[in-house]
PDB file of N, CA and C in Angstrom:
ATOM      1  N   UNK A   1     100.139  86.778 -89.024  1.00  0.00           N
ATOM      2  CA  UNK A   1      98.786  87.285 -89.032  1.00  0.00           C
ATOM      3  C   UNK A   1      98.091  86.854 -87.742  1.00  0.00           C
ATOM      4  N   UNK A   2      97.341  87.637 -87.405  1.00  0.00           N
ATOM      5  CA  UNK A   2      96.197  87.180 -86.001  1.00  0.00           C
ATOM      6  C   UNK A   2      95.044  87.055 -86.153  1.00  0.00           C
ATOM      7  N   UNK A   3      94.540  86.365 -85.624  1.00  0.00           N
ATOM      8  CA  UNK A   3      93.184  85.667 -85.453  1.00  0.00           C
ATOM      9  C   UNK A   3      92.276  86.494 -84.337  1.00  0.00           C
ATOM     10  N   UNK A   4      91.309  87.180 -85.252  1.00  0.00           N
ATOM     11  CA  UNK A   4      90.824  88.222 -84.480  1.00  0.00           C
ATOM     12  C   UNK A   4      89.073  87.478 -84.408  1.00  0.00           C
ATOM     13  N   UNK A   5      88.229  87.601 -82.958  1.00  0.00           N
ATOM     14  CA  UNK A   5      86.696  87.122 -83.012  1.00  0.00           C
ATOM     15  C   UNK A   5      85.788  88.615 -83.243  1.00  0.00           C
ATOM     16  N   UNK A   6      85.222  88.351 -84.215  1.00  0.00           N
ATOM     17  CA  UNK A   6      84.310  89.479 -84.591  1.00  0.00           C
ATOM     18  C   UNK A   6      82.815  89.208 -84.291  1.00  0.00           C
ATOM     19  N   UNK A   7      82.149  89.544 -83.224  1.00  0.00           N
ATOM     20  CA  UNK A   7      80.914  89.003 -83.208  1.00  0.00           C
ATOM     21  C   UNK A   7      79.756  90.388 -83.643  1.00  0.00           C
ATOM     22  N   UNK A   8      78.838  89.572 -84.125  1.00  0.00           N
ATOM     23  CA  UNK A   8      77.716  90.724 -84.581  1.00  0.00           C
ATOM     24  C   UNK A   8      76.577  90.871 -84.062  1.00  0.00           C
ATOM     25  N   UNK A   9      76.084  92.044 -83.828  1.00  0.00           N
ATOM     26  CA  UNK A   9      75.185  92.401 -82.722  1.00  0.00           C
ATOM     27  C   UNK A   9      73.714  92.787 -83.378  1.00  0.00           C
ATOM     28  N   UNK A  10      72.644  92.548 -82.696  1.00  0.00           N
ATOM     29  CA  UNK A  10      71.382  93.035 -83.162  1.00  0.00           C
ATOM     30  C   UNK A  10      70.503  94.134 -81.852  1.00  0.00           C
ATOM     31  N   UNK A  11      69.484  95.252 -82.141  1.00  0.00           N
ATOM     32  CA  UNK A  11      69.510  95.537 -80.708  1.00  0.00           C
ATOM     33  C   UNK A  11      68.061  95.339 -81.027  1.00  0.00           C
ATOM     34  N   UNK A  12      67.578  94.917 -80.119  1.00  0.00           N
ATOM     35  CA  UNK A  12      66.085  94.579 -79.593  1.00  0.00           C
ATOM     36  C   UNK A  12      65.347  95.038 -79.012  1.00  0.00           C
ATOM     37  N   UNK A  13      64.308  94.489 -78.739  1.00  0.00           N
ATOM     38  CA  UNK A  13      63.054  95.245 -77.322  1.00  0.00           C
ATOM     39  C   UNK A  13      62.952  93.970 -76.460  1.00  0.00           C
ATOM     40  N   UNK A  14      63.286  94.182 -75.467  1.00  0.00           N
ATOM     41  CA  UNK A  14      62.651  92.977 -74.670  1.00  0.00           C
ATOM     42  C   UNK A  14      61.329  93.312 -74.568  1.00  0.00           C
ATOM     43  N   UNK A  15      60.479  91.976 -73.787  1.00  0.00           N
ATOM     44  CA  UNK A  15      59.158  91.982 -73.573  1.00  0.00           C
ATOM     45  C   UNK A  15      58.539  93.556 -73.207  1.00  0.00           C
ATOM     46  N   UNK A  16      59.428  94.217 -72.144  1.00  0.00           N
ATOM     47  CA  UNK A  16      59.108  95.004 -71.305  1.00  0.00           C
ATOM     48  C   UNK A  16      59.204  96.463 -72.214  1.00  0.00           C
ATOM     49  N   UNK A  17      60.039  96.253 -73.092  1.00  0.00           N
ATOM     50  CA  UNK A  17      60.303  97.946 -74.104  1.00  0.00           C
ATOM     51  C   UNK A  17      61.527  98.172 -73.606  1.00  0.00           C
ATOM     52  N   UNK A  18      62.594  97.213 -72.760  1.00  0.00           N
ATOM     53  CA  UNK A  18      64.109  97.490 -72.677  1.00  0.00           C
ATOM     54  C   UNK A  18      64.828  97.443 -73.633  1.00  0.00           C
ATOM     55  N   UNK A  19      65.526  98.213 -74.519  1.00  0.00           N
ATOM     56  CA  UNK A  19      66.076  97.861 -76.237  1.00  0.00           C
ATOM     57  C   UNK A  19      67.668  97.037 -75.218  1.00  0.00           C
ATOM     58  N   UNK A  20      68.187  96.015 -75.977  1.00  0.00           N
ATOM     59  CA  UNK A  20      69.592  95.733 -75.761  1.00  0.00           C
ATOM     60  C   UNK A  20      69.653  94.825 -77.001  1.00  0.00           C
ATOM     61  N   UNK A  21      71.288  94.682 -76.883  1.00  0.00           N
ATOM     62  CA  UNK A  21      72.050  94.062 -78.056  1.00  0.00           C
ATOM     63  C   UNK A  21      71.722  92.555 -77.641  1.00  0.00           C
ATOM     64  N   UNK A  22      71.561  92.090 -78.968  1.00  0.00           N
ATOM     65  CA  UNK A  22      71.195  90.508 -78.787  1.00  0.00           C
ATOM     66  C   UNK A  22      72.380  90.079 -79.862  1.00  0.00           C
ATOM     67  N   UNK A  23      73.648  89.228 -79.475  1.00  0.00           N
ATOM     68  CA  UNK A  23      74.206  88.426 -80.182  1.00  0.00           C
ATOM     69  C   UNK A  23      73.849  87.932 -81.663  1.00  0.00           C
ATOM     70  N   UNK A  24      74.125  88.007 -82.665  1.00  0.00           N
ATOM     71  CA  UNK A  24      73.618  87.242 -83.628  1.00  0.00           C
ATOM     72  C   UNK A  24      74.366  86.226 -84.258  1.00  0.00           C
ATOM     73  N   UNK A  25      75.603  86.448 -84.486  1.00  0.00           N
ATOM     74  CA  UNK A  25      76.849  85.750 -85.268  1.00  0.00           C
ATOM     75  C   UNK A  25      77.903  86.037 -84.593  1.00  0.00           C
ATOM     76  N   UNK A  26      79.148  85.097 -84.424  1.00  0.00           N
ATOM     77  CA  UNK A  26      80.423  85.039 -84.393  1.00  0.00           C
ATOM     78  C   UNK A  26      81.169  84.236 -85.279  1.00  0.00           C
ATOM     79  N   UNK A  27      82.065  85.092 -85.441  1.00  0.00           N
ATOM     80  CA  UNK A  27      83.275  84.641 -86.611  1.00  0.00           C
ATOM     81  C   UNK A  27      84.844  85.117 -86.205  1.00  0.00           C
ATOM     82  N   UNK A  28      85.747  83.908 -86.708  1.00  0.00           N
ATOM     83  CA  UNK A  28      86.681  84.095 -86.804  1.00  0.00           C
ATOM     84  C   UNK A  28      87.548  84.857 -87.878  1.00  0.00           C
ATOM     85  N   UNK A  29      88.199  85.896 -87.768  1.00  0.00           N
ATOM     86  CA  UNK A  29      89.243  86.141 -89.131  1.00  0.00           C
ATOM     87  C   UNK A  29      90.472  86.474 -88.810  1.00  0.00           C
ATOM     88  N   UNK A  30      91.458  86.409 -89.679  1.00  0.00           N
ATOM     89  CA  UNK A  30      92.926  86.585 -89.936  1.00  0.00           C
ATOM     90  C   UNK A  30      93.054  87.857 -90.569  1.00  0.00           C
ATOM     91  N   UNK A  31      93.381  88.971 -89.319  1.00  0.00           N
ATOM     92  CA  UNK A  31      94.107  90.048 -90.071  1.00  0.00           C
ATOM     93  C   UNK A  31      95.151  90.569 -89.923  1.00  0.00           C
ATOM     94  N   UNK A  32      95.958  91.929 -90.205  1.00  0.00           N
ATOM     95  CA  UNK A  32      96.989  92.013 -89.537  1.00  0.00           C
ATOM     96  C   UNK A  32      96.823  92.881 -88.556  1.00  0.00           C
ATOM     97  N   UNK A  33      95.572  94.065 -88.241  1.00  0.00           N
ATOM     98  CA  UNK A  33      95.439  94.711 -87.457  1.00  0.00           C
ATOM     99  C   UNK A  33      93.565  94.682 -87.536  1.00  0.00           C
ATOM    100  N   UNK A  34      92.894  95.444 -86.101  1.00  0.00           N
ATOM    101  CA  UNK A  34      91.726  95.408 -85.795  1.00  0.00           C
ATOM    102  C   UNK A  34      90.898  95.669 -86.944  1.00  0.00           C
ATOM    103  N   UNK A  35      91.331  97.097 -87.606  1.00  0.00           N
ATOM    104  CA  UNK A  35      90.700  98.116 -88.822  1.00  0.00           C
ATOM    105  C   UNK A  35      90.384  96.869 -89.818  1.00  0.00           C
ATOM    106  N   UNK A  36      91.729  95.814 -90.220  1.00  0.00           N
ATOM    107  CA  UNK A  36      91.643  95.488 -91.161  1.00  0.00           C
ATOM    108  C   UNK A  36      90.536  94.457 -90.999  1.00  0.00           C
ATOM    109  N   UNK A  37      90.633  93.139 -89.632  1.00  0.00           N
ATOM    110  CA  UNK A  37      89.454  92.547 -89.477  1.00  0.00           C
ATOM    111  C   UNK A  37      88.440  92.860 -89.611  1.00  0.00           C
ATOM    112  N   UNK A  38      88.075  94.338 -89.079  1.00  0.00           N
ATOM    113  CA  UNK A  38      86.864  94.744 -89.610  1.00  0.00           C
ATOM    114  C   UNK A  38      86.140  95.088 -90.274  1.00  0.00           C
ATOM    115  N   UNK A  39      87.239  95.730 -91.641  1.00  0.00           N
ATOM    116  CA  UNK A  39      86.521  95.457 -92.671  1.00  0.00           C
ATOM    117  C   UNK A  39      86.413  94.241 -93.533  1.00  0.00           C
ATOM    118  N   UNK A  40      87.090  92.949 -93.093  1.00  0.00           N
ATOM    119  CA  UNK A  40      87.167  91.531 -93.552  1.00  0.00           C
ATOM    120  C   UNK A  40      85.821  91.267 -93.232  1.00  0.00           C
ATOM    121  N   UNK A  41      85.556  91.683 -91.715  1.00  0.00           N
ATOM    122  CA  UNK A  41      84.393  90.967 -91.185  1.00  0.00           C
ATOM    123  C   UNK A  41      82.927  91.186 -91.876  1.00  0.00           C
TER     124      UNK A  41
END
């Protein structure tokens, strides 16, 4: 099995009214392929 990092994203406004993704969480999981981590995640 592989150890896949799934991180989770939020999207925002900066001060200015620029929207971008702001980090929220990272996690580790064990799957056997991407699909499957992601729905683990």
């Amino acid at each position: 099995m592989t150890s896949y990092k799934v991180t989770f994203f939020k999207h925002v406004l900066s001060s200015d009214g620029n929207r971008f993704k702001a980090p929220q969480a990272t996690i580790s999981v064990r799957a056997e392929t991407v699909k499957e981590a992601e729905r683990r995640a």
